[in-house]
N, C-alpha and C. Protein backbone atom coordinates (compact mmCIF):
# COMPACT_ATOMS: atom_id res chain seq x y z
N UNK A 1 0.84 -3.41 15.87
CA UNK A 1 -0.22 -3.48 14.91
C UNK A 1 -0.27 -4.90 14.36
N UNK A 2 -1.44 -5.38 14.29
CA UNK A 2 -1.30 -6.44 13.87
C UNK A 2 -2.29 -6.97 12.37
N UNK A 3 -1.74 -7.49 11.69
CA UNK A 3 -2.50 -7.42 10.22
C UNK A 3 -2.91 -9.34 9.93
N UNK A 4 -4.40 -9.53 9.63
CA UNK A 4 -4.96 -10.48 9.28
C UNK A 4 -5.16 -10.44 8.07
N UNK A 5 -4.39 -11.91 6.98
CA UNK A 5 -5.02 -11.52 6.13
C UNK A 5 -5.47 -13.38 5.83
N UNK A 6 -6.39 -13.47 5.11
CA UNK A 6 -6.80 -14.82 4.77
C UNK A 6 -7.56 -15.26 3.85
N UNK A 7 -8.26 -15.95 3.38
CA UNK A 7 -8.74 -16.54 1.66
C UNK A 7 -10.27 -17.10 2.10
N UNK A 8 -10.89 -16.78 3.32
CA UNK A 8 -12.25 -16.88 3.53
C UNK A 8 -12.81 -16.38 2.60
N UNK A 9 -14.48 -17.09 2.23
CA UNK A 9 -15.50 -16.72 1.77
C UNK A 9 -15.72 -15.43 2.02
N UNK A 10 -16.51 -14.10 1.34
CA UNK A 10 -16.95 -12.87 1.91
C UNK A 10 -18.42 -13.50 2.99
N UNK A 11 -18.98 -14.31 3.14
CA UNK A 11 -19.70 -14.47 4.20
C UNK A 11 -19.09 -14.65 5.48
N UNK A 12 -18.19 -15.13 5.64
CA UNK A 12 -17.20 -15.12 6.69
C UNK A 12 -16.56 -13.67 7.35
N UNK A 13 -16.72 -12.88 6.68
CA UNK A 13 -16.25 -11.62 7.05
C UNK A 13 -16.33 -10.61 8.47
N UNK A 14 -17.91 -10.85 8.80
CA UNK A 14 -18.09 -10.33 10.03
C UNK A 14 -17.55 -11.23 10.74
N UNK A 15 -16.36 -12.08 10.98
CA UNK A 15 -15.69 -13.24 12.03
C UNK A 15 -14.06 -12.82 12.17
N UNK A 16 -13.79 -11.97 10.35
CA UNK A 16 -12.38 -12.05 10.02
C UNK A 16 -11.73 -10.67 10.67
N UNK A 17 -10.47 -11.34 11.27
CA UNK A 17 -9.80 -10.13 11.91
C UNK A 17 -9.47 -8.68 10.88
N UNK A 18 -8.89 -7.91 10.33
CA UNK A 18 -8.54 -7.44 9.95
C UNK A 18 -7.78 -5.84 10.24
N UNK A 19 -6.52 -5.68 9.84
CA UNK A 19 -5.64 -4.56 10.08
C UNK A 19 -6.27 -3.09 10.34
N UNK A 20 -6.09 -2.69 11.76
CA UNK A 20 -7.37 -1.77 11.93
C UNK A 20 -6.27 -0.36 12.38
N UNK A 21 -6.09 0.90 11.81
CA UNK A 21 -5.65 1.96 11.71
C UNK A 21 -6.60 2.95 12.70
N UNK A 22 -5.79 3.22 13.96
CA UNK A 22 -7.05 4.34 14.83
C UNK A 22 -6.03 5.50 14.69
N UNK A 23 -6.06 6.65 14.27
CA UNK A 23 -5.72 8.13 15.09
C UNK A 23 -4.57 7.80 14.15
N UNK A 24 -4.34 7.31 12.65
CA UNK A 24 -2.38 7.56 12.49
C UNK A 24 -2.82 8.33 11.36
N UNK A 25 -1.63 9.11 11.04
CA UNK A 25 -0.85 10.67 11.04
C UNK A 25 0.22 10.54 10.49
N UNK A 26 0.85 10.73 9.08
CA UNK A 26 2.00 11.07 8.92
C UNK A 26 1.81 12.51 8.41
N UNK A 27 2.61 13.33 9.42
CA UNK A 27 3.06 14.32 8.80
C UNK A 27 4.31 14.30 8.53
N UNK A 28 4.76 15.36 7.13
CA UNK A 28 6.09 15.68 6.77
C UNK A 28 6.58 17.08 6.84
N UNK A 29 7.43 17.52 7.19
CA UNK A 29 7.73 19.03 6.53
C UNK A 29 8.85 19.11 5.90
N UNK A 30 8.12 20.11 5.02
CA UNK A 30 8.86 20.57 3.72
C UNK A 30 9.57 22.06 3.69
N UNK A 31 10.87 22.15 3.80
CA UNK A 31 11.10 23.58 4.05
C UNK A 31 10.86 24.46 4.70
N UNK A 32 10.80 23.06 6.50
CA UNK A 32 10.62 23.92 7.21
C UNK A 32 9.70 24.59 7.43
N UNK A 33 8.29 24.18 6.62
CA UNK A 33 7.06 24.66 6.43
C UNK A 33 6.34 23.83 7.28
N UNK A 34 5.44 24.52 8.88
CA UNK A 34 4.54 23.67 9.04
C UNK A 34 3.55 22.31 8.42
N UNK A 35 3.93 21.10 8.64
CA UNK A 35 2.45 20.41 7.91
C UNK A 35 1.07 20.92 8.40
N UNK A 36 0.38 20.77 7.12
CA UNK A 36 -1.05 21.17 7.26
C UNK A 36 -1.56 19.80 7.35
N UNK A 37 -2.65 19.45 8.36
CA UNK A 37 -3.08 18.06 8.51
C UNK A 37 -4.42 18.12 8.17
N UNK A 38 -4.70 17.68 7.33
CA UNK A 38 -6.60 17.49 6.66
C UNK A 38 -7.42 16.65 6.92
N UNK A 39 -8.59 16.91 7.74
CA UNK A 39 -9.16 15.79 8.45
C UNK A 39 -9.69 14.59 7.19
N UNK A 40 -9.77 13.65 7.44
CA UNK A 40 -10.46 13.00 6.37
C UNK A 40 -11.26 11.53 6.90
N UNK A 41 -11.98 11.22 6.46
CA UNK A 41 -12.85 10.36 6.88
C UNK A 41 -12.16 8.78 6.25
N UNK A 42 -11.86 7.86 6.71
CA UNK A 42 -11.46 6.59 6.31
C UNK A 42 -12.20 5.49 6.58
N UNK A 43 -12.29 4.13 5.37
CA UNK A 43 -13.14 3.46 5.61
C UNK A 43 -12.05 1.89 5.64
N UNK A 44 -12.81 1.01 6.12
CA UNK A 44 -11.75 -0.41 5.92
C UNK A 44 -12.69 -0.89 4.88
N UNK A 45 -11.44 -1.60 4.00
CA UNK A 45 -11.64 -2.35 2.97
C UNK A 45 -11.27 -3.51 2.88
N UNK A 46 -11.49 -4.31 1.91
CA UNK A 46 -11.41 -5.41 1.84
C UNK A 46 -10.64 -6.20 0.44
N UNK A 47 -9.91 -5.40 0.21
CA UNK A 47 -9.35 -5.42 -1.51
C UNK A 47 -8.45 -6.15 -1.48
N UNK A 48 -8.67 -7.34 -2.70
CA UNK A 48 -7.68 -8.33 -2.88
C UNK A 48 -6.31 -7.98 -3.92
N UNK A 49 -4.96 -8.34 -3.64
CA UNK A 49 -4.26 -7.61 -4.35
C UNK A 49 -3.28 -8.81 -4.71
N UNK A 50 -2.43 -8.77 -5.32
CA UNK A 50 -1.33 -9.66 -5.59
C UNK A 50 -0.43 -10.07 -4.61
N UNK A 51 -0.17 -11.32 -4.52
CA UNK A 51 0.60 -11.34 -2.96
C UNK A 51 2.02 -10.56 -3.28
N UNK A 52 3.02 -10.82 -3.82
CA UNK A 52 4.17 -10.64 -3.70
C UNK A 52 4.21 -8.69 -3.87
N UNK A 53 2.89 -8.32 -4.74
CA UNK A 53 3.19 -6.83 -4.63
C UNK A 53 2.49 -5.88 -3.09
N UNK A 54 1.98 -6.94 -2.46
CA UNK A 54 1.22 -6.70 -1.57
C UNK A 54 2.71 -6.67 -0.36
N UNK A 55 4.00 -7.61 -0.67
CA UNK A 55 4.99 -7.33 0.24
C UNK A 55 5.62 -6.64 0.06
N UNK A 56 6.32 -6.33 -1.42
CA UNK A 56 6.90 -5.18 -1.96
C UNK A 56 6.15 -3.83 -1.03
N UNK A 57 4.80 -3.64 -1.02
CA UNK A 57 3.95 -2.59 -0.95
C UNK A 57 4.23 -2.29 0.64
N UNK A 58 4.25 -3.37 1.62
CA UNK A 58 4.37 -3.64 3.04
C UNK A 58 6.21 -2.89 3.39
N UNK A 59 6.91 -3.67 2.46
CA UNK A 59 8.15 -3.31 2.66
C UNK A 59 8.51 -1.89 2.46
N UNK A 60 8.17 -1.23 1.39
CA UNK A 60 7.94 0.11 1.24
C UNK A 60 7.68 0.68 2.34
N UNK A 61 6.31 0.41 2.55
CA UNK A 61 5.51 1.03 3.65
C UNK A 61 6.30 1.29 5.14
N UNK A 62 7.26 0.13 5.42
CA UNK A 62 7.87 -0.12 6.29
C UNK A 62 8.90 0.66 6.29
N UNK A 63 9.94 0.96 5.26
CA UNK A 63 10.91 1.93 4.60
C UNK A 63 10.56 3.40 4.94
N UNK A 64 9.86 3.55 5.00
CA UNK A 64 9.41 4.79 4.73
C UNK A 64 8.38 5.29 6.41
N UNK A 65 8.38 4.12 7.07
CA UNK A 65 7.68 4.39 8.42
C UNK A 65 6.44 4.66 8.35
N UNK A 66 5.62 4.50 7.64
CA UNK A 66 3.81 4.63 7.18
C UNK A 66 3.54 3.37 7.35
N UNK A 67 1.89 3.88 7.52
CA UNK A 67 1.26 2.56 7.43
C UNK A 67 0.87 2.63 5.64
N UNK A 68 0.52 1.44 5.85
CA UNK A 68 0.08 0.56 4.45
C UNK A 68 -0.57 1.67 3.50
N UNK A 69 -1.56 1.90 4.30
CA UNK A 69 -2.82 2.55 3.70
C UNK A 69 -2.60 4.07 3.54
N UNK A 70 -1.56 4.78 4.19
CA UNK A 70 -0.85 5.86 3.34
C UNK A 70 -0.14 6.10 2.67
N UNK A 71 0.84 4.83 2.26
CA UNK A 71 1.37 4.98 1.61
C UNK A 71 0.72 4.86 -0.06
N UNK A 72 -0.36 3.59 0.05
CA UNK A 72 -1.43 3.76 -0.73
C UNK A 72 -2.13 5.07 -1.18
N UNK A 73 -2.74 5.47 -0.48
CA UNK A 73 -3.25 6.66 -0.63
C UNK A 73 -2.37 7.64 -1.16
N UNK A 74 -0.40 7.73 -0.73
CA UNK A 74 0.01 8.82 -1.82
C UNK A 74 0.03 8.46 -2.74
N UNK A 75 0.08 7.01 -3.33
CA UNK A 75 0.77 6.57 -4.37
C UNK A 75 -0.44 6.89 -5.51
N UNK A 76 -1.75 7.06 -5.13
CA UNK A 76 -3.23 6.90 -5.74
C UNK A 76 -3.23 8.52 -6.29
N UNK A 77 -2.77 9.44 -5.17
CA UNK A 77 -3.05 10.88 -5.17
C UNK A 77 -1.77 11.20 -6.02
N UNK A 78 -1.01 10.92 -6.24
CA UNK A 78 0.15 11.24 -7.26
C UNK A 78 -0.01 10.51 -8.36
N UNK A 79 -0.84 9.61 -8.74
CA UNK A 79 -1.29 9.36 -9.62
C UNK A 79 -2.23 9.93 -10.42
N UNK A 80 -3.47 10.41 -9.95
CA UNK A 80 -4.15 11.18 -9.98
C UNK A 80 -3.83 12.20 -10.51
N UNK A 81 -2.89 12.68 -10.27
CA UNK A 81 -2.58 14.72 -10.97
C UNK A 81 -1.08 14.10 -12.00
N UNK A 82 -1.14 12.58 -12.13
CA UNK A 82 -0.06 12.26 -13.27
C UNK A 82 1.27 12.47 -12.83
N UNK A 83 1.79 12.47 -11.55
CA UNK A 83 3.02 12.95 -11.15
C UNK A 83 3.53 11.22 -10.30
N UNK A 84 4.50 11.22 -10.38
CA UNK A 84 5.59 10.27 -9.88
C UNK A 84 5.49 10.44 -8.27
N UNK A 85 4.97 8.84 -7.41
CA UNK A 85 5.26 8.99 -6.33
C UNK A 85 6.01 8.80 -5.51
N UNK A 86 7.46 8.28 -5.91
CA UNK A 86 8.85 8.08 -5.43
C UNK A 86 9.68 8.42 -5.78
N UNK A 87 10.71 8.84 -5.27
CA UNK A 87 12.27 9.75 -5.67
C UNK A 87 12.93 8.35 -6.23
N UNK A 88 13.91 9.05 -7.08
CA UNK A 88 14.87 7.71 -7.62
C UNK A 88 15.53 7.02 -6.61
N UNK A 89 15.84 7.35 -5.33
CA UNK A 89 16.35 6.35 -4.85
C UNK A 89 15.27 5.49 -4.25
N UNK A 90 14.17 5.87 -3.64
CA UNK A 90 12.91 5.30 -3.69
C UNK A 90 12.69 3.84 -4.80
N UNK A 91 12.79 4.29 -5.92
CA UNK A 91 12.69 3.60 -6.47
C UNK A 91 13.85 2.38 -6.95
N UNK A 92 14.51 2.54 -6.57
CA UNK A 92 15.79 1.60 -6.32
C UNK A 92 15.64 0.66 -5.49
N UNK A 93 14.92 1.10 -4.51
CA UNK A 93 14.88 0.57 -3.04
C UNK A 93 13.68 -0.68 -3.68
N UNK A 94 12.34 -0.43 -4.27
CA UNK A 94 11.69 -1.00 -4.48
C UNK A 94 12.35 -1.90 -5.31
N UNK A 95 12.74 -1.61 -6.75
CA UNK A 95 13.73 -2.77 -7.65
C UNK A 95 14.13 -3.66 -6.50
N UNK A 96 14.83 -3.29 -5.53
CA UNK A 96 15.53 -4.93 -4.63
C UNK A 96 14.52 -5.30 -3.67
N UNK A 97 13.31 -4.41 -3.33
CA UNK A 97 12.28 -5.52 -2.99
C UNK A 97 11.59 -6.51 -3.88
N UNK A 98 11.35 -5.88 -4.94
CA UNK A 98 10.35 -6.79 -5.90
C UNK A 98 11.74 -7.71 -6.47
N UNK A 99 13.25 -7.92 -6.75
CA UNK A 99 13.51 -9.18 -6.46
C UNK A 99 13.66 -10.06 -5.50
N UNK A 100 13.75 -9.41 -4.20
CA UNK A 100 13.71 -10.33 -2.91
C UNK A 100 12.73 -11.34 -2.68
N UNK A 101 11.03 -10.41 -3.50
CA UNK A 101 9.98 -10.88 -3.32
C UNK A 101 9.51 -11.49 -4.80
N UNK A 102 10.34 -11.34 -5.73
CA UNK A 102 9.64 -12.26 -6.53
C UNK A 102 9.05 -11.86 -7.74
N UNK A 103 8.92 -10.42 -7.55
CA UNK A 103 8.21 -9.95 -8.68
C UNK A 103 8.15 -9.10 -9.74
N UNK A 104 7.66 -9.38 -10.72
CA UNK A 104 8.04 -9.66 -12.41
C UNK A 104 7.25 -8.87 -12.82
N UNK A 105 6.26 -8.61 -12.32
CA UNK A 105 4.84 -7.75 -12.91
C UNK A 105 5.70 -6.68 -13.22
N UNK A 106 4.99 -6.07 -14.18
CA UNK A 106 5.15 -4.76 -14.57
C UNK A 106 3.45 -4.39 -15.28
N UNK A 107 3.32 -2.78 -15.67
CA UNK A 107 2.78 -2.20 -15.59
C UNK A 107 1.80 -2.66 -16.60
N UNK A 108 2.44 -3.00 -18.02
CA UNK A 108 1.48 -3.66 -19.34
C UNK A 108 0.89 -4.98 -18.92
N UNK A 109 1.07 -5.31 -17.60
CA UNK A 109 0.40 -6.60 -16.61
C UNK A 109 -0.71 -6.32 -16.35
N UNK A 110 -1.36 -5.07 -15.91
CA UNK A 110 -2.30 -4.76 -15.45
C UNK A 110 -3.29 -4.52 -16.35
N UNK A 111 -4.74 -5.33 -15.39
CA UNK A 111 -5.80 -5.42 -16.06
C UNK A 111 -5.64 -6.90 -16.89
N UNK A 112 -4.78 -7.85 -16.93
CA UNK A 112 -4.56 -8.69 -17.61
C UNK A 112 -3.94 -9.86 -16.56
N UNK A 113 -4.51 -9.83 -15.59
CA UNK A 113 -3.97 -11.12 -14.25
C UNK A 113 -5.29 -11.74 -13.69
N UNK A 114 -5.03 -13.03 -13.60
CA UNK A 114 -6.03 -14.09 -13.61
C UNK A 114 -5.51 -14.70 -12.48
N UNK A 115 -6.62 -14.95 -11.38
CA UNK A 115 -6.08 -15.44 -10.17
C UNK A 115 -5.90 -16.94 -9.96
N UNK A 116 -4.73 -17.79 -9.17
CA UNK A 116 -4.63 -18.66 -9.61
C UNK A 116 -5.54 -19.89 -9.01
N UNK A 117 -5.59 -20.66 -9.18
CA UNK A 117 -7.24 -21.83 -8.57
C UNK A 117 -6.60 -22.22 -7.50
N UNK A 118 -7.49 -22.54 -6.47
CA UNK A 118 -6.53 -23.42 -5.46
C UNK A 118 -7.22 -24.64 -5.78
């Protein structure tokens, strides 16, 4: 899989490569309980995010054997119904990514980050 990412103009876009997901699938089972798989329709986006949480997010992703964009998607859907989307050791794991990678952000950050000029 290969992932493009770059700081082009949005007119440039129909030129720019970008990380393209066909046919992936994580299922899990839980107790031995068949997964139920729900078809769902997916779109590519184009969303700019913070770099260093954008590796944290990759590294995760990687941890855990998902792509990017599901792991996204649980983290959105467990948000959503107010519930926690990582086990404590999960979250351990992330603490020594976000110092490997750098990052300081925390949560009273958000909504309050200004991108920097080149």
């Amino acid at each position: 899989m290969w992932f493009g990412f770059h700081s082009e103009p949005a007119r440039n876009l129909d030129k720019t490569p970008v990380a393209m997901y066909h046919n992936t699938m994580v299922t899990k089972q839980h107790n031995s309980t068949p997964a139920v798989l729900l078809e769902v329709e997916r779109v590519q986006t184009g969303v700019r995010i913070e770099k260093r949480m954008l590796k944290v997010l990759k590294a995760v992703a990687e941890l855990k054997d998902m792509s990017l964009g599901d792991l996204i998607e649980g983290v959105v859907l467990h948000a959503f119904e107010g519930k926690t989307p990582f086990s404590a050791e999960t979250l351990k794991e992330i603490e020594q990514f976000k110092k490997i990678y750098g990052l300081t952000l925390k949560a009273s950050d958000s909504h309050q980050l200004k991108e920097k000029k080149r």
